[in-house]
Protein backbone atom coordinates (compact mmCIF):
# COMPACT_ATOMS: atom_id res chain seq x y z
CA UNK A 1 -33.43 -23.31 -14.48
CA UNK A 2 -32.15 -19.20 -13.61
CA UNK A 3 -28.52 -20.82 -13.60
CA UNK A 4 -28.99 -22.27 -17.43
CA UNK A 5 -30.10 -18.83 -18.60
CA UNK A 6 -27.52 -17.34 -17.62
CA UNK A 7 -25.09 -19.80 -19.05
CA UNK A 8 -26.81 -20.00 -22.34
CA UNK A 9 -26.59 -15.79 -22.00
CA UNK A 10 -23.00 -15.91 -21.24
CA UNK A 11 -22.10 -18.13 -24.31
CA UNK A 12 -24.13 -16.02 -26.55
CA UNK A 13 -22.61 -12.76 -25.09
CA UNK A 14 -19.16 -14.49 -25.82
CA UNK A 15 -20.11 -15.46 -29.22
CA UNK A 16 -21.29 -12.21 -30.01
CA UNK A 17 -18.20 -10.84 -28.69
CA UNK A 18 -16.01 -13.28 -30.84
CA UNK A 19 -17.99 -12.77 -34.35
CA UNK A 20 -17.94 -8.91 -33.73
CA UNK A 21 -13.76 -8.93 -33.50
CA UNK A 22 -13.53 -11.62 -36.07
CA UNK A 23 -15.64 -9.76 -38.51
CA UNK A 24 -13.49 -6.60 -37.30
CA UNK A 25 -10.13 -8.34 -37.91
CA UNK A 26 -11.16 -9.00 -41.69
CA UNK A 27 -11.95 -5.63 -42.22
CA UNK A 28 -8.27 -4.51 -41.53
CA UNK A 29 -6.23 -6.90 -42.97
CA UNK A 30 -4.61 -3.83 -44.57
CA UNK A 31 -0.68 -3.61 -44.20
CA UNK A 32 0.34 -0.80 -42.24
CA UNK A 33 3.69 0.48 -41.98
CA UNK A 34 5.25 1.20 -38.27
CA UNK A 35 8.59 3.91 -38.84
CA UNK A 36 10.73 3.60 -35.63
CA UNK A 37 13.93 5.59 -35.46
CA UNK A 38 17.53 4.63 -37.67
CA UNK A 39 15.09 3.76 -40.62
CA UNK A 40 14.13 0.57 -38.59
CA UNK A 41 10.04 -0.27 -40.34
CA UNK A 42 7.60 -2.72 -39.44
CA UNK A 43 5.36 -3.73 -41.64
CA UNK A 44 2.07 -5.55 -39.86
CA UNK A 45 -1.72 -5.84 -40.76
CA UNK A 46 -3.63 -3.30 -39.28
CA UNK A 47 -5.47 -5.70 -36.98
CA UNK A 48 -2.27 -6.67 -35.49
CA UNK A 49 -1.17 -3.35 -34.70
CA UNK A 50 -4.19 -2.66 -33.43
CA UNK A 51 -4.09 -5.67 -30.88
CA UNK A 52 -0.79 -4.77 -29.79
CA UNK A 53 -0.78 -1.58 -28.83
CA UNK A 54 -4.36 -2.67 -27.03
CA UNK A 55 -2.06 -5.53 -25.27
CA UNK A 56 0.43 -2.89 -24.59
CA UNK A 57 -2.21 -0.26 -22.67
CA UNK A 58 -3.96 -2.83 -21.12
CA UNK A 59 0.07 -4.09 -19.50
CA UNK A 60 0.83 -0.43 -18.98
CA UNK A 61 -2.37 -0.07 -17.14
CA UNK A 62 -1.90 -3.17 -14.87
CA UNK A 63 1.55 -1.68 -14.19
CA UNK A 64 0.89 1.35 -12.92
CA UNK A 65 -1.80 0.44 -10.71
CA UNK A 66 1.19 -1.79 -9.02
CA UNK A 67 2.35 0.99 -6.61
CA UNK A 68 -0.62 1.66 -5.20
CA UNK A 69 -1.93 -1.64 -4.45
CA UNK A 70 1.49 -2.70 -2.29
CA UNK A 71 0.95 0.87 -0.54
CA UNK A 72 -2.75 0.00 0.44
CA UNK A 73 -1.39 -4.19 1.08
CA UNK A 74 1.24 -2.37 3.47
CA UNK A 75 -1.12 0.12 5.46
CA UNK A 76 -3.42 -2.63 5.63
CA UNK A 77 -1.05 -4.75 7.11
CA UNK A 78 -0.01 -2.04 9.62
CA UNK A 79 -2.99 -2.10 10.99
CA UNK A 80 -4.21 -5.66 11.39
CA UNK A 81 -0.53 -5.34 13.33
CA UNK A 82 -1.97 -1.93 15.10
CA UNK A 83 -5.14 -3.97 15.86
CA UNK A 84 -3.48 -7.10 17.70
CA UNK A 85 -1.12 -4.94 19.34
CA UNK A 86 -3.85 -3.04 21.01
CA UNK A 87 -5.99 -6.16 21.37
CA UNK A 88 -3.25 -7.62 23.15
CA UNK A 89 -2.54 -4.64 25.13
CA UNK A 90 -6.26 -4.68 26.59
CA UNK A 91 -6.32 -8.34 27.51
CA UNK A 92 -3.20 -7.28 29.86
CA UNK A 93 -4.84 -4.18 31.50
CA UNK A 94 -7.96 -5.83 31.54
CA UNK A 95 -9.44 -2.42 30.55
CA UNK A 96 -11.82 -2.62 27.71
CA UNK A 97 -11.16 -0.61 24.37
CA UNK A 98 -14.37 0.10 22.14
CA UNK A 99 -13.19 -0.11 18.44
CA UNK A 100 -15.67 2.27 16.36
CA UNK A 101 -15.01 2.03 12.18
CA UNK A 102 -13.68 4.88 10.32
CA UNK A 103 -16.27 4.98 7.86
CA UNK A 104 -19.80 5.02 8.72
CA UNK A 105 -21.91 1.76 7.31
């Protein structure tokens, strides 16, 4: 019963969502004129400007949040590697090693 409330509250949300940008989109069907350099012009609705320079942010965004996730992927890595290695290293010696966390819980 909880889990068909909160389907039939998704689809509304998302038909909300859809009537609100529609409604949007025929407010601006304007033509708006994009100069670029040499004289080169674009002419485009408003709406479709709109949506892609929000298409371009949102790929800019994603982009730049690319370094950072292969540097925490790599440290990550290092230490699951760290982890065995020491692991290992303690099953040889037979000399337990108490692994505390970094962060408390």
């Amino acid at each position: 019963m909880q889990m068909r409330i909160l389907t039939i509250l998704t689809w509304a949300m998302r038909l909300f969502i859809f009537l609100f940008l529609f409604i949007f989109a025929l407010k601006n069907t304007a033509s708006v004129e994009l100069n670029f350099f040499f004289g080169k012009v674009w002419e485009l609705p408003l709406v479709l400007m709109l949506l892609g320079f929000f298409a371009g942010g949102i790929v800019l965004g994603v982009l730049s949040m690319v370094p950072p996730l292969f540097r925490a992927r790599r440290a990550a890595a290092a230490l699951r590697r760290d982890l065995a290695r020491l692991a290992k290293s303690s099953e040889q010696a037979e000399v337990p090693v108490i692994l505390t966390p970094l962060v408390e819980p």
